[in-house]
N, C-alpha and C. Protein backbone atom coordinates (compact mmCIF):
# COMPACT_ATOMS: atom_id res chain seq x y z
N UNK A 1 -108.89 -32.96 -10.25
CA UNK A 1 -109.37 -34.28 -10.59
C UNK A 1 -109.49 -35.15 -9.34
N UNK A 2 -108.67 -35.06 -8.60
CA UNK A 2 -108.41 -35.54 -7.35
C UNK A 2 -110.13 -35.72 -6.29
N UNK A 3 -109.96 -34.27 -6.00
CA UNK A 3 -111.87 -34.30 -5.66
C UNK A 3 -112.69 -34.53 -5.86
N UNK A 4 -112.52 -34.31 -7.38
CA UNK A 4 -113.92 -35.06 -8.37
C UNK A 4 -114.34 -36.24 -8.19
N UNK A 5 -112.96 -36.95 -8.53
CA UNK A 5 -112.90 -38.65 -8.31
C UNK A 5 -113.36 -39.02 -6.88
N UNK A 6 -113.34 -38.22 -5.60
CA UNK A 6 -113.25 -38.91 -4.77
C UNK A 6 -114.71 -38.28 -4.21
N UNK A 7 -115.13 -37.52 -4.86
CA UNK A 7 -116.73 -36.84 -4.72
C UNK A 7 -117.62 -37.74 -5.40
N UNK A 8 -116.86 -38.55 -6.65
CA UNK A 8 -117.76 -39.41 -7.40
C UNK A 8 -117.95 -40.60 -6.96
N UNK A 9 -116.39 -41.30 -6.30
CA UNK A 9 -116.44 -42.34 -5.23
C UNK A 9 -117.16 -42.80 -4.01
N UNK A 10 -117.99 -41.23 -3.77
CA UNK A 10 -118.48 -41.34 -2.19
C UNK A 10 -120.34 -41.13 -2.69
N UNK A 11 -120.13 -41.10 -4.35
CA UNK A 11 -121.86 -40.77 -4.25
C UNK A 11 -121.86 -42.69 -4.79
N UNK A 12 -120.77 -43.05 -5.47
CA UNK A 12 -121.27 -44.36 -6.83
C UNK A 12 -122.18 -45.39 -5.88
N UNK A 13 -122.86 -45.94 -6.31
CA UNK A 13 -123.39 -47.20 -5.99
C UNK A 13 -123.02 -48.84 -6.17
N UNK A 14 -122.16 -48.58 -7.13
CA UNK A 14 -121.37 -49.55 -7.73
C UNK A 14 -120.05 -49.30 -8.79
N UNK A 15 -119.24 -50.33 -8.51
CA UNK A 15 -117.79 -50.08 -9.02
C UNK A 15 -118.06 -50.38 -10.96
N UNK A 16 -118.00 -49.03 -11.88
CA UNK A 16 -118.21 -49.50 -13.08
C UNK A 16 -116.96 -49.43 -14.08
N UNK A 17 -116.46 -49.44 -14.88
CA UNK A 17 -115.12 -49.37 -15.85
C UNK A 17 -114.70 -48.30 -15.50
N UNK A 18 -115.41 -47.10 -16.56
CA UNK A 18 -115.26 -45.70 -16.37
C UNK A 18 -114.88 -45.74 -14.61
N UNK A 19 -115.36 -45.65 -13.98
CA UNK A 19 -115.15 -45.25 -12.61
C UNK A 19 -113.68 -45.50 -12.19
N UNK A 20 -112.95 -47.40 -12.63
CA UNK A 20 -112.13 -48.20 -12.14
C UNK A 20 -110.96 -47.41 -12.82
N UNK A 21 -111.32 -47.25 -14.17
CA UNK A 21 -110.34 -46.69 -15.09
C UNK A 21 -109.34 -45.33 -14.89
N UNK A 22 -110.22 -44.62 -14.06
CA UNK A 22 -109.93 -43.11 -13.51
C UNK A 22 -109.33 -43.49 -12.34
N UNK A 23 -109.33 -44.54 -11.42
CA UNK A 23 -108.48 -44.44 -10.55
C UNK A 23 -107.66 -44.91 -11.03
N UNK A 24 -107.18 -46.13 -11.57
CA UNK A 24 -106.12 -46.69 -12.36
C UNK A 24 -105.10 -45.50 -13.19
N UNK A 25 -105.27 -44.60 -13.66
CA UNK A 25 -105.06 -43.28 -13.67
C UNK A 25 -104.03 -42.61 -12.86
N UNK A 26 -104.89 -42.20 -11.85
CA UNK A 26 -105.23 -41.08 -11.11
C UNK A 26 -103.65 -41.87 -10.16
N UNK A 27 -104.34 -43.52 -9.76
CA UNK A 27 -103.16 -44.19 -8.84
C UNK A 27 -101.87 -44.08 -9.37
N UNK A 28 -101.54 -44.13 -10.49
CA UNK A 28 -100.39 -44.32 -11.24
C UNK A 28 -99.41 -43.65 -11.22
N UNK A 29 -99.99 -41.91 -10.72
CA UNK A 29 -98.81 -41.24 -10.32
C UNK A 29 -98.08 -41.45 -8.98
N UNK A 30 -98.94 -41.86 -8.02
CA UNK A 30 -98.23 -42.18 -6.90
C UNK A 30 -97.55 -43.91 -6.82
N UNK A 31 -98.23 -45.19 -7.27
CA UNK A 31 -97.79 -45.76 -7.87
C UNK A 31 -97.58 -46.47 -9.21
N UNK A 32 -96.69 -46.33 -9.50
CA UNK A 32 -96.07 -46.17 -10.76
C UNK A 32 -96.34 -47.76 -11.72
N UNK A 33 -96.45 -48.94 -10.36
CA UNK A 33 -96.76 -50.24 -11.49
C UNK A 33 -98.46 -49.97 -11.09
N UNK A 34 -99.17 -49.51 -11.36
CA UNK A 34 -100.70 -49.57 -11.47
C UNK A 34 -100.86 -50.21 -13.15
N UNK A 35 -101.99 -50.91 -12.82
CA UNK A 35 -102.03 -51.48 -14.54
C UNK A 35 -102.97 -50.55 -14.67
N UNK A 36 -102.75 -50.44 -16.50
CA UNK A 36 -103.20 -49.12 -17.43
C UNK A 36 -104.68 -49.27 -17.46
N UNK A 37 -104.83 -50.90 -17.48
CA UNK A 37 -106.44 -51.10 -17.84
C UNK A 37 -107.11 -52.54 -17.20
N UNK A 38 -107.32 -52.83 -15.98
CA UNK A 38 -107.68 -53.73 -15.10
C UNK A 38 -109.04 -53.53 -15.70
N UNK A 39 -109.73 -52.83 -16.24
CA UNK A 39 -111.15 -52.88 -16.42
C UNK A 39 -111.33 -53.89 -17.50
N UNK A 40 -110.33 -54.61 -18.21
CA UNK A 40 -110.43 -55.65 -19.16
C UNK A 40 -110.95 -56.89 -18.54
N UNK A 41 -110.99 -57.01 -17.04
CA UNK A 41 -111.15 -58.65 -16.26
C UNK A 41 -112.81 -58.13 -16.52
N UNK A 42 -113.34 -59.04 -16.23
CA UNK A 42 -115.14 -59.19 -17.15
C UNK A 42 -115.31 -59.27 -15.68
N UNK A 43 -114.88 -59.37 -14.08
CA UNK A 43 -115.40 -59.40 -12.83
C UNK A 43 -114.90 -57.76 -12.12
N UNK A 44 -115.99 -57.15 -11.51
CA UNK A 44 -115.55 -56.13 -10.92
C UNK A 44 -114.33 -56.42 -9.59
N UNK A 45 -114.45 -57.23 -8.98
CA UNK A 45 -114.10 -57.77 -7.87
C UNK A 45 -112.62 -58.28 -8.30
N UNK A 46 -112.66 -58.77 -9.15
CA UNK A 46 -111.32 -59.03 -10.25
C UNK A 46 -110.31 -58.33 -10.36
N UNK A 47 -111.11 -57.40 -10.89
CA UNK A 47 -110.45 -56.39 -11.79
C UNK A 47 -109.90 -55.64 -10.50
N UNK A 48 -110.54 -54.65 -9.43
CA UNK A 48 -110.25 -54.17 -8.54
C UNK A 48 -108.87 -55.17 -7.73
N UNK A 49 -109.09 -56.05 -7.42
CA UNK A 49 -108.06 -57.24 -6.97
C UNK A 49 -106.63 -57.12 -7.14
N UNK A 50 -107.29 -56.68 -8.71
CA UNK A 50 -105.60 -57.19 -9.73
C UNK A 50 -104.63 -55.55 -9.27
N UNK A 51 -105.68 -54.74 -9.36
CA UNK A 51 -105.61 -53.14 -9.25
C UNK A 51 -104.50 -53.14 -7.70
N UNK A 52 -105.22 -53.67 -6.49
CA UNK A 52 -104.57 -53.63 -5.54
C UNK A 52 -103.32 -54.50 -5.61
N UNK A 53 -103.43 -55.39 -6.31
CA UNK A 53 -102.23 -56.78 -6.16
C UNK A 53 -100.58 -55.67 -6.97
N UNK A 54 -101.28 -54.85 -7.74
CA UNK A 54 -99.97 -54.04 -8.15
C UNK A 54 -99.83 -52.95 -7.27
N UNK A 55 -100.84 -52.26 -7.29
CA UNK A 55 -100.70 -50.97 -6.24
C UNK A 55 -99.76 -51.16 -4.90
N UNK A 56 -100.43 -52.20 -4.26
CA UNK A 56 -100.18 -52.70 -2.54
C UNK A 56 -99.82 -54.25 -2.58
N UNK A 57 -99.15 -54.48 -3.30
CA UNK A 57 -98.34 -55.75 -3.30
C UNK A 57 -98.15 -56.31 -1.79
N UNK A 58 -98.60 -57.24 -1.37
CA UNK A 58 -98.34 -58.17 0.10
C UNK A 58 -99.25 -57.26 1.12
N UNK A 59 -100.07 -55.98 0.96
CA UNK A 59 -100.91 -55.53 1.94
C UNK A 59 -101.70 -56.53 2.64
N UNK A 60 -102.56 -56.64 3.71
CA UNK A 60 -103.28 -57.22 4.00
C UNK A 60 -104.86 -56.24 3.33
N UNK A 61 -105.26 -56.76 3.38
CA UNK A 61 -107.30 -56.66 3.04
C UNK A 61 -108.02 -57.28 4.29
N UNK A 62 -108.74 -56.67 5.59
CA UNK A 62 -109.58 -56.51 6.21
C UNK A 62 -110.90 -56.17 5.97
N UNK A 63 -111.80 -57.08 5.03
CA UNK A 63 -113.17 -57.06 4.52
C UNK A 63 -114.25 -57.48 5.61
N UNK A 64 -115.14 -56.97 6.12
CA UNK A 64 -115.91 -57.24 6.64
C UNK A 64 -117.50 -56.81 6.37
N UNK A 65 -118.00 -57.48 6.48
CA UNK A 65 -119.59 -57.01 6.18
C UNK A 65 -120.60 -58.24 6.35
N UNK A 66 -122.20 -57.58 5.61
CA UNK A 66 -123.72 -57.95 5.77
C UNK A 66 -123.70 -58.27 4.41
N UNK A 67 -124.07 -59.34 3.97
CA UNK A 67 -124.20 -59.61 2.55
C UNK A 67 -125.86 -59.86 2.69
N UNK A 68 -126.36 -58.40 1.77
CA UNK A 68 -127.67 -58.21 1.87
C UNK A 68 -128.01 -58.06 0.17
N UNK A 69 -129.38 -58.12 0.06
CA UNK A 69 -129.81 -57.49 -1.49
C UNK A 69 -130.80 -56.18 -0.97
N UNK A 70 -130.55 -55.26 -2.21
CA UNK A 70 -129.82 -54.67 -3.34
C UNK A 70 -128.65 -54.42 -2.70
N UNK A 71 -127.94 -53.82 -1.35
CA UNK A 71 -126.71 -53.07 -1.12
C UNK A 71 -126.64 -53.62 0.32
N UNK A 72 -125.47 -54.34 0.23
CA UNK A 72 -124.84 -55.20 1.71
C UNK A 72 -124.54 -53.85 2.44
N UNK A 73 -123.96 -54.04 3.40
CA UNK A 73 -123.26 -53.10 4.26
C UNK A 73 -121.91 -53.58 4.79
N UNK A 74 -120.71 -53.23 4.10
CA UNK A 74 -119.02 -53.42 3.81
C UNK A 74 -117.94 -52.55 4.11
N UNK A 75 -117.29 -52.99 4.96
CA UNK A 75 -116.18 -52.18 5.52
C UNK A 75 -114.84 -52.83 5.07
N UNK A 76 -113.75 -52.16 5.01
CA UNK A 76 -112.74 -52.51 4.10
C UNK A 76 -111.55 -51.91 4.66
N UNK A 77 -110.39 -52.62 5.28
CA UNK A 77 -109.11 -51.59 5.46
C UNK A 77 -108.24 -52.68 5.21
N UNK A 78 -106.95 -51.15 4.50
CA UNK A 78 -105.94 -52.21 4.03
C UNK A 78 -104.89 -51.28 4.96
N UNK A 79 -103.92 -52.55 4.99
CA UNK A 79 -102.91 -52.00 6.07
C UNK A 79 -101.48 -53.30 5.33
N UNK A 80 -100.33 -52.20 5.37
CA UNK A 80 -99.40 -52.82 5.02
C UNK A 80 -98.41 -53.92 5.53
N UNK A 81 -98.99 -53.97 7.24
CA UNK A 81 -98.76 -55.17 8.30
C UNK A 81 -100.10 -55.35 8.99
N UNK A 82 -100.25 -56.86 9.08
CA UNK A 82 -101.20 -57.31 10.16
C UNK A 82 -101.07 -57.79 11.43
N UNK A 83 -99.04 -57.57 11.70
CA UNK A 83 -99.26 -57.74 13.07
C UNK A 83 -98.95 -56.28 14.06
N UNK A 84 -98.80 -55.07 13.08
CA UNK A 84 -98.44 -54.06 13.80
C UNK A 84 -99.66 -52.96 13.78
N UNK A 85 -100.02 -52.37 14.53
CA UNK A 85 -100.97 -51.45 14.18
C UNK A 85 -100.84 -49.64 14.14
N UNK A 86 -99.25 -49.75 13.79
CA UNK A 86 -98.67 -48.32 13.82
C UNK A 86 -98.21 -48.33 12.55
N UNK A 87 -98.49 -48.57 11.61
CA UNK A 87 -98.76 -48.07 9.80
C UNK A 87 -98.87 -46.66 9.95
N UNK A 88 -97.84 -46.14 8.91
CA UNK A 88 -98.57 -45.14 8.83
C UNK A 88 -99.44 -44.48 7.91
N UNK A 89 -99.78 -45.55 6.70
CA UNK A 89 -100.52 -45.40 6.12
C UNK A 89 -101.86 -46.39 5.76
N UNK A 90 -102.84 -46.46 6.18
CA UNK A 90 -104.23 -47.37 6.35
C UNK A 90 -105.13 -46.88 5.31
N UNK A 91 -105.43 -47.62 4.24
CA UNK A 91 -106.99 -46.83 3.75
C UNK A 91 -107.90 -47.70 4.75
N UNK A 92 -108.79 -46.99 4.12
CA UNK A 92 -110.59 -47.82 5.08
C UNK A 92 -111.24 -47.03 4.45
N UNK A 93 -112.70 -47.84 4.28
CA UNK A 93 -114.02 -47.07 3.49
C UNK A 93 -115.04 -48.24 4.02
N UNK A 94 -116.06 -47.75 3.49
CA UNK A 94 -117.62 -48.31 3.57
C UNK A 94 -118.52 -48.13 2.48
N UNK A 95 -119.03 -49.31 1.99
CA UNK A 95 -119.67 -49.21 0.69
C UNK A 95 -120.98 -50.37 0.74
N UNK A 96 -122.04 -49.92 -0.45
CA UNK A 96 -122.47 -51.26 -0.41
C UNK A 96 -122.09 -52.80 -1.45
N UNK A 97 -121.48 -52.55 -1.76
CA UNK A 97 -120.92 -53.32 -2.68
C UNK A 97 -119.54 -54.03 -2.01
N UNK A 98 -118.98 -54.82 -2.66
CA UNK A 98 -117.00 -55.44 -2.36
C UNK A 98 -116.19 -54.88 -3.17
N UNK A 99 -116.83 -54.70 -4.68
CA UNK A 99 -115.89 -54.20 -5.17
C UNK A 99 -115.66 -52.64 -4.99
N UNK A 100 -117.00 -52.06 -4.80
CA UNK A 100 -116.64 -50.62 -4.63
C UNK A 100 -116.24 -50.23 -3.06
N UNK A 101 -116.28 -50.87 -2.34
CA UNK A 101 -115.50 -50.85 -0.82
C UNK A 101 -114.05 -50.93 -1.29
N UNK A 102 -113.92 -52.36 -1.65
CA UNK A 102 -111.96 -51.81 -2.02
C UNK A 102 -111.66 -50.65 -2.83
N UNK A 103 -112.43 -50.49 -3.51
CA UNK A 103 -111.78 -49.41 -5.03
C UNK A 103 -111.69 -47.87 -3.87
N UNK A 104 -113.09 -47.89 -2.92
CA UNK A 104 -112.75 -46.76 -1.88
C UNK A 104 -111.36 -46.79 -0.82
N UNK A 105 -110.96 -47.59 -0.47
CA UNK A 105 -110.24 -47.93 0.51
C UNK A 105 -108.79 -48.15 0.31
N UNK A 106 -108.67 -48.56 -1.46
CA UNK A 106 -107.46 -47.98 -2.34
C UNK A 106 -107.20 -46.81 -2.74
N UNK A 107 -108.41 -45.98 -2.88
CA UNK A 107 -108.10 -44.64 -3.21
C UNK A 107 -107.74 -43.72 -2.37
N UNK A 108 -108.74 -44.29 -0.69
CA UNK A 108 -108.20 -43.88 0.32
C UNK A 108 -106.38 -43.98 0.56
N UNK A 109 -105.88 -44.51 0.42
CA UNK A 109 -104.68 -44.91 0.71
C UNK A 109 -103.58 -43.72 -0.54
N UNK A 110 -104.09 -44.30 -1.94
CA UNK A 110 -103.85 -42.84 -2.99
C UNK A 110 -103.77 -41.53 -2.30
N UNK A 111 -104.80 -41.13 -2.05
CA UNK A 111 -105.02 -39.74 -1.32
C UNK A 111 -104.09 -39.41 -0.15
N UNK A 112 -103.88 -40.10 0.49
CA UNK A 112 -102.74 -40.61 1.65
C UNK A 112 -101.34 -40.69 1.19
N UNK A 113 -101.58 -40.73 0.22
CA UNK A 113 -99.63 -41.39 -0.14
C UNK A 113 -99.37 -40.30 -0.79
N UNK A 114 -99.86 -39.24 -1.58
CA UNK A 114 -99.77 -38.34 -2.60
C UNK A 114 -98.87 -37.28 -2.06
């Protein structure tokens, strides 16, 4: 499941329920307060938010990007200090979207922690 998800993560175009729902999932075994169903917030950006605010409680979020139409160009790393840069665990991804940049860059970190 692991690959699938993260084969499906690297084709999506955008962050949708189904998609959010399976990591919410998938995260839960490694951390354990993941909420069951963040796909209830009516904002993707939201919902993903709330996802990290349990997952990575006090992480920092390093968002950067081109806010373009149809698909910006977004880079994303989370790191568990912002004044040290010897973490040893960092996600990072690239997406065109915000919400599907974090949802990559959390899962990155999943995949990492497992």
């Amino acid at each position: 499941m692991t690959q699938d998800l993260t084969t499906r993560l690297a084709a999506a175009e955008m962050l949708d329920t189904d998609l959010l729902a399976e990591i919410c999932t998938a995260a839960a075994a490694t951390f354990p307060d993941a909420p069951a169903h963040p796909e209830v917030l009516s904002d993707p950006t939201e919902a993903v938010m709330h996802l990290l605010a349990h997952c990575l409680p006090g992480w920092h979020i390093h968002l950067t990007g081109q806010a373009a139409e149809p698909n910006g160009h977004w880079r994303c790393s989370l790191r568990k200090s912002d004044a040290h840069d010897d973490d040893l665990i960092v996600g990072t991804a690239t997406g065109p979207t915000i919400p599907l940049v974090l949802a990559r860059a959390l899962w990155d970190v999943v995949r990492k922690s497992a």
